[in-house]
Protein backbone atom coordinates (compact mmCIF):
# COMPACT_ATOMS: atom_id res chain seq x y z
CA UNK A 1 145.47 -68.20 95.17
CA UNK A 2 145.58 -68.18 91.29
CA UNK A 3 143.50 -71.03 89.77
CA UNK A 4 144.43 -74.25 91.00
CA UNK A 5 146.44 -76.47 88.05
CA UNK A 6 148.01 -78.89 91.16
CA UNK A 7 146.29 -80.60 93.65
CA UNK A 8 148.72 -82.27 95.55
CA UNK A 9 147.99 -84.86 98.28
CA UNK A 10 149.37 -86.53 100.78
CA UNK A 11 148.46 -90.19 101.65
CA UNK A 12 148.29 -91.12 105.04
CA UNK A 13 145.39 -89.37 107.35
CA UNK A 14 144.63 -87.74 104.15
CA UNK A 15 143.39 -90.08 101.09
CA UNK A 16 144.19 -93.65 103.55
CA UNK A 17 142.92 -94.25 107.02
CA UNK A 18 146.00 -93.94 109.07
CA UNK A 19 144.36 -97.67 110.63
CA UNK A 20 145.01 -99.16 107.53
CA UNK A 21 149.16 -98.10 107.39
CA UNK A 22 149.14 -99.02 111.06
CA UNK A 23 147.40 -102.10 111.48
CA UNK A 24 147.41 -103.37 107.73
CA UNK A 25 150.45 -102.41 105.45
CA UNK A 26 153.32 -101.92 108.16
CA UNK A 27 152.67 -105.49 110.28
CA UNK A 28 152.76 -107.13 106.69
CA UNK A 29 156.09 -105.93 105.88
CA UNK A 30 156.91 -106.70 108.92
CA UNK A 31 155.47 -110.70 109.02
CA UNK A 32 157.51 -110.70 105.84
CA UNK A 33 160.54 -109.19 106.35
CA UNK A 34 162.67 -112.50 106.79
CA UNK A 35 161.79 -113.80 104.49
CA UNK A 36 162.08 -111.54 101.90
CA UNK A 37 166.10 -111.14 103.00
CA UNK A 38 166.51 -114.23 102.73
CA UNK A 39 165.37 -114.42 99.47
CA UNK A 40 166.84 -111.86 98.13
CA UNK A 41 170.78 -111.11 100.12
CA UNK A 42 172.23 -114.08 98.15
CA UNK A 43 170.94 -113.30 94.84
CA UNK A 44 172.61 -110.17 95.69
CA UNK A 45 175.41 -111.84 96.69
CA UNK A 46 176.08 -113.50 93.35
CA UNK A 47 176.06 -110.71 91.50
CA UNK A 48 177.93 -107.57 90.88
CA UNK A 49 176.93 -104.54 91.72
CA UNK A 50 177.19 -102.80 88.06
CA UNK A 51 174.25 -106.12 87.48
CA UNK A 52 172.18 -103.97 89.55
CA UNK A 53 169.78 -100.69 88.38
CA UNK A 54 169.17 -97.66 89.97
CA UNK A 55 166.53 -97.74 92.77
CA UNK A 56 166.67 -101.80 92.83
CA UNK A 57 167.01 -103.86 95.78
CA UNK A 58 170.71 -103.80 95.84
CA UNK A 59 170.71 -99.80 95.75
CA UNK A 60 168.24 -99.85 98.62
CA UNK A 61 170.71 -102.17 100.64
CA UNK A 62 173.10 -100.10 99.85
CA UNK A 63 171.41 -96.82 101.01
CA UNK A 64 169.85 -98.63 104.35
CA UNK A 65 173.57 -99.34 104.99
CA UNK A 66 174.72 -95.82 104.66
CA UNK A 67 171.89 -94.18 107.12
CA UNK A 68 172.77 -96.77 109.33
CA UNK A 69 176.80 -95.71 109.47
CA UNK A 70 174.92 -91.94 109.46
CA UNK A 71 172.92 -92.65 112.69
CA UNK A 72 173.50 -90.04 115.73
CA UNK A 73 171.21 -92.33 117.66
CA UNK A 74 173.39 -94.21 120.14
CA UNK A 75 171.07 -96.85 120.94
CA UNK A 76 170.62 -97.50 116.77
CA UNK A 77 172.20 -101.30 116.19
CA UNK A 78 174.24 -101.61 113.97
CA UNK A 79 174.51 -103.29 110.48
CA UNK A 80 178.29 -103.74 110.58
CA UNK A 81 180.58 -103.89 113.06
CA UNK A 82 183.19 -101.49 114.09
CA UNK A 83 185.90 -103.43 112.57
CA UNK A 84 183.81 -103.98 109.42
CA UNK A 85 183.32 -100.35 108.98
CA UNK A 86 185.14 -100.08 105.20
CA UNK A 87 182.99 -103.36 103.90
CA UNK A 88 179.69 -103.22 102.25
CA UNK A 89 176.48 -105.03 103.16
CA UNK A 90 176.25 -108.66 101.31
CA UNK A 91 180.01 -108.91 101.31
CA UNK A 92 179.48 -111.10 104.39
CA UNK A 93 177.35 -114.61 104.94
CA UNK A 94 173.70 -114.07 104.91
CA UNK A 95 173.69 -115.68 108.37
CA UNK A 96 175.26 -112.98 109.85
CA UNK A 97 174.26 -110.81 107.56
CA UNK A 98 170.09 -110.79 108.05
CA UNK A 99 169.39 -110.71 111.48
CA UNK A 100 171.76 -107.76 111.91
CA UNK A 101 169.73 -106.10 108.93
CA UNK A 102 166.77 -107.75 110.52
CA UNK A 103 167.20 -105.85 113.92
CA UNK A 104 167.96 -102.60 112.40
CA UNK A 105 164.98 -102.51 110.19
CA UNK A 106 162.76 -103.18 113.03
CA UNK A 107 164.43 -100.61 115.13
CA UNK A 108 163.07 -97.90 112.16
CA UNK A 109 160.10 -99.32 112.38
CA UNK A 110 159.10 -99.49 115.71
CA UNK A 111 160.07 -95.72 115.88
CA UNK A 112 158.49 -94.79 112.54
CA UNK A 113 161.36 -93.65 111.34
CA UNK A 114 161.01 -91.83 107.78
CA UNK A 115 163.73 -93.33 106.23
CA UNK A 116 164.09 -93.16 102.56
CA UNK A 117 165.67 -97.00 102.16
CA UNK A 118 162.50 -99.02 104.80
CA UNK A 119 160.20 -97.37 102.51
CA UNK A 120 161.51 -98.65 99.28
CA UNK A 121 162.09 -102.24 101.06
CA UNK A 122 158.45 -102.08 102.67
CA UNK A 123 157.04 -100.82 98.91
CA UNK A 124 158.87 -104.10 97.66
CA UNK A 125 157.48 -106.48 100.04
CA UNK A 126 153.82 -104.80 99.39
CA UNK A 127 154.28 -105.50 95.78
CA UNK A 128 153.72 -108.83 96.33
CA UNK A 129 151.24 -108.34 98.67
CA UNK A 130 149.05 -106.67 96.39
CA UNK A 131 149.82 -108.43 93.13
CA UNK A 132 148.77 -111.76 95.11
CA UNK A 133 145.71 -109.97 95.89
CA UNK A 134 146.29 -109.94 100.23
CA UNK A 135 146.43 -106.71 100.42
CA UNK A 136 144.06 -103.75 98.94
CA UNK A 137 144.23 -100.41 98.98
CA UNK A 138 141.78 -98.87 101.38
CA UNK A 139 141.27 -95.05 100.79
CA UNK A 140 138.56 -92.57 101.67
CA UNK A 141 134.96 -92.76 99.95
CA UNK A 142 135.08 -89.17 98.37
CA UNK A 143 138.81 -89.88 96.95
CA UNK A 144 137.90 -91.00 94.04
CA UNK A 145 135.22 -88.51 92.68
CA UNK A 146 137.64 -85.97 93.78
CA UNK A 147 140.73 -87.23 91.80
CA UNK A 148 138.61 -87.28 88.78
CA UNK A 149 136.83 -83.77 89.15
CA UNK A 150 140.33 -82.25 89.78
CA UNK A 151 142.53 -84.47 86.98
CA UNK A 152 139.91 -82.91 84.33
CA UNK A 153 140.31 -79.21 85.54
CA UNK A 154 144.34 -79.46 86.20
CA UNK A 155 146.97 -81.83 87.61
CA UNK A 156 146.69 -84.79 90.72
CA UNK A 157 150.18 -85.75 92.59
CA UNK A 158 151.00 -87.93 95.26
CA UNK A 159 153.50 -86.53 97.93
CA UNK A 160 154.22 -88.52 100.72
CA UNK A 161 156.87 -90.47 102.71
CA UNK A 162 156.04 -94.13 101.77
CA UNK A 163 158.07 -94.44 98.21
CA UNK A 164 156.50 -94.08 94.91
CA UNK A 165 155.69 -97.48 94.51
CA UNK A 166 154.19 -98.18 97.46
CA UNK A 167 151.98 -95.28 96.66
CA UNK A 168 151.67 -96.04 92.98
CA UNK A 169 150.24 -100.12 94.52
CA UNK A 170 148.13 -98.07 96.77
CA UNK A 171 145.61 -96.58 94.10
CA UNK A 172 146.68 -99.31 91.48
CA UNK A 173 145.16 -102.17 93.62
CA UNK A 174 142.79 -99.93 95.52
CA UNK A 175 138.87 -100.98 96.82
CA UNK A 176 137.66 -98.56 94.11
CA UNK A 177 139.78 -99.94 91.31
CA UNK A 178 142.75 -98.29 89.34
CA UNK A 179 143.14 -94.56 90.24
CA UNK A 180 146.49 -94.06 88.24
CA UNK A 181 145.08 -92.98 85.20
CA UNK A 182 143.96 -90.05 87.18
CA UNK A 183 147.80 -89.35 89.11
CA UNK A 184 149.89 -87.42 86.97
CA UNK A 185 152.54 -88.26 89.12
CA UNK A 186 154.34 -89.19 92.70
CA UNK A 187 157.04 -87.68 94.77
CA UNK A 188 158.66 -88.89 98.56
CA UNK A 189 161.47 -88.37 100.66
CA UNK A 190 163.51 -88.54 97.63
CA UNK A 191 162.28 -84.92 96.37
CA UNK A 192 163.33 -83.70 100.16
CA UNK A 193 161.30 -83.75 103.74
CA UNK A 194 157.89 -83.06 104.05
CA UNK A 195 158.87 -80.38 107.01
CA UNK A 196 161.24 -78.39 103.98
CA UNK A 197 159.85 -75.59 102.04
CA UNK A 198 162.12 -76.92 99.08
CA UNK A 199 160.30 -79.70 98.99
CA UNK A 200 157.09 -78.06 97.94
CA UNK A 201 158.54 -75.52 95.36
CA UNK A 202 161.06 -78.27 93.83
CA UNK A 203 157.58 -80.46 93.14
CA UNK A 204 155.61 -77.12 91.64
CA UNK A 205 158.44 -76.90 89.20
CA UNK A 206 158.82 -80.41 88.10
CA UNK A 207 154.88 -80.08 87.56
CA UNK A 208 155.40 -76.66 85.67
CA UNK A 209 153.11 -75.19 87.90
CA UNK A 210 153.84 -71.61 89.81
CA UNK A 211 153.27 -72.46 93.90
CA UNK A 212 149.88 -70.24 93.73
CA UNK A 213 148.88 -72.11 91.42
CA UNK A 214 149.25 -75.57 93.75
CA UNK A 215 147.09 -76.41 97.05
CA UNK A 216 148.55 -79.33 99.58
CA UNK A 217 146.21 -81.46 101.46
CA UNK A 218 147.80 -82.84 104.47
CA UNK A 219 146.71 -83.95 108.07
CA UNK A 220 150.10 -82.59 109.75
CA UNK A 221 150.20 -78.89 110.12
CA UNK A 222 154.10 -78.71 109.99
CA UNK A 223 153.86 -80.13 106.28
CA UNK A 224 151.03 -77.68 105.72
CA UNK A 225 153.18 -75.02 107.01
CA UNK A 226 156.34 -75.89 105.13
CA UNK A 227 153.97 -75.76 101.90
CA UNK A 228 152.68 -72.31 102.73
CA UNK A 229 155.91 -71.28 103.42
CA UNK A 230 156.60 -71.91 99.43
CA UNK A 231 153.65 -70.37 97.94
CA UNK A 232 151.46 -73.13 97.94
CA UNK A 233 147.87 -73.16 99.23
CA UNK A 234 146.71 -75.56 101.69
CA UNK A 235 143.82 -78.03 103.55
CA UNK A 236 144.06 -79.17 106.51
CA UNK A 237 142.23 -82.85 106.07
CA UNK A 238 140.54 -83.95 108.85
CA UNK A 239 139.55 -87.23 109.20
CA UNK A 240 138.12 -90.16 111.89
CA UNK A 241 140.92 -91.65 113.46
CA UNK A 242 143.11 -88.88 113.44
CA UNK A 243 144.84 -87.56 115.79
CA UNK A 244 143.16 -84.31 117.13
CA UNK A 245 144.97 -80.62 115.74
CA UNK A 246 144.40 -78.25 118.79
CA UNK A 247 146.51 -75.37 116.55
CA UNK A 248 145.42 -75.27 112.52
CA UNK A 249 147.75 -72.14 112.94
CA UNK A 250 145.71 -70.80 109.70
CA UNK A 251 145.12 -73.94 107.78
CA UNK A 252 141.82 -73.97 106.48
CA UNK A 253 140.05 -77.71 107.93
CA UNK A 254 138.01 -79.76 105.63
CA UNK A 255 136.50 -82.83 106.44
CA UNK A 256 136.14 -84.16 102.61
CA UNK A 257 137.63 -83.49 99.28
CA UNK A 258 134.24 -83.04 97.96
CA UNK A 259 134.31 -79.68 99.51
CA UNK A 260 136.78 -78.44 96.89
């Protein structure tokens, strides 16, 4: 590798315990689901959509609607109806509205599904989590020495499938304080999977970086791989309560970021 001017990260396994997602941040979008629908479908309903700014919660309705119609899973419920197939979401009564939304959300979740529109909804719902102070930001001890060795020598991003500001809340509001002075900046599903190649070399040139000149941390070996596959260097992080890699296939192992 050329000298390293990227060190990008993901968060989960990597910089989080995965116990933390698991058993912290997805049952609390999930307690609050409801009632964040319910607060929010008839605002929506009240307004146009021209009222409403990219990425907001009307967009994400929107796009949770439109990978619902895209589903090639059979047993997927659906939002709308066969007969309501040409109507949008919150053209109908919230009553019939939510618990349809409701069931299909929780179908994603109980599957982990990576799906770009739950992860904006569960980033909204954490929000208020965190900015209420119930929820904190648990990440690894040497995390934060490490993000301010390597912000001094080059560049720290975020890459991972939870949606920039869930991961932006994350290090905000974490145990150790505010890390975002030290994240030059975040990329998910948006940019393109974490299994594609493109992925890796679209975020190396929106960080004016050459891929040599970038190393990925990851826990999964088929992001690692994809990485490699575009130039960049890579760590395979290995942490306690991970699930065990029988295969690195090549992936150097580290057990801290202190170790780079």
């Amino acid at each position: 590798m050329s000298a390293v001017r990227l060190y990008l990260l993901d968060v989960e396994g990597t910089v989080a315990p995965i116990a933390f997602v698991y058993e912290r941040l997805f049952p609390y979008a999930r307690e609050h689901f409801e009632e964040f629908l319910w607060r929010v479908v008839p605002q929506m309903q009240a307004l146009e959509p021209g009222d409403f700014s990219e990425g907001a919660i009307f967009m994400d309705m929107m796009m949770l609607t439109r990978e619902n119609r895209a589903e090639t899973d059979p047993a997927a419920p659906p939002i709308l109806p066969p007969e309501a197939a040409d109507q949008q979401i919150v053209s109908m009564s919230p009553a019939y509205e939510i618990p349809r939304i409701l069931k299909y959300i929780y179908w994603l979740m109980d599957r982990d599904r990576k799906s770009t529109a739950l992860k904006s909804l569960q980033g909204k719902i954490w929000r208020a989590g965190f900015e209420r102070g119930e929820l904190r930001g648990e990440l690894f001890a040497d995390v934060p020495e490490a993000f301010r060795r390597w912000a001094a020598m080059g560049k720290v991003a975020i890459y991972s499938s939870g949606s920039v500001e869930a991961q932006q809340l994350l290090f905000r509001h974490s145990t150790y304080g505010d890390l975002t002075p030290l994240i030059a900046s975040y990329f998910d599903t948006r940019t393109g999977p974490k299994l594609a190649a493109a992925s890796y070399g679209a975020i190396a040139a929106a960080m004016d970086v050459a891929p040599g000149e970038a190393i990925f941390f990851s826990d999964v070996v088929r992001e690692l791989d994809a990485a490699r596959e575009a130039g960049l260097g890579t760590r395979l992080v290995v942490r306690e309560g991970n699930a065990a890699v029988e295969d690195a296939r090549g992936h150097l192992a580290i057990e801290s970021l202190g170790l780079i």
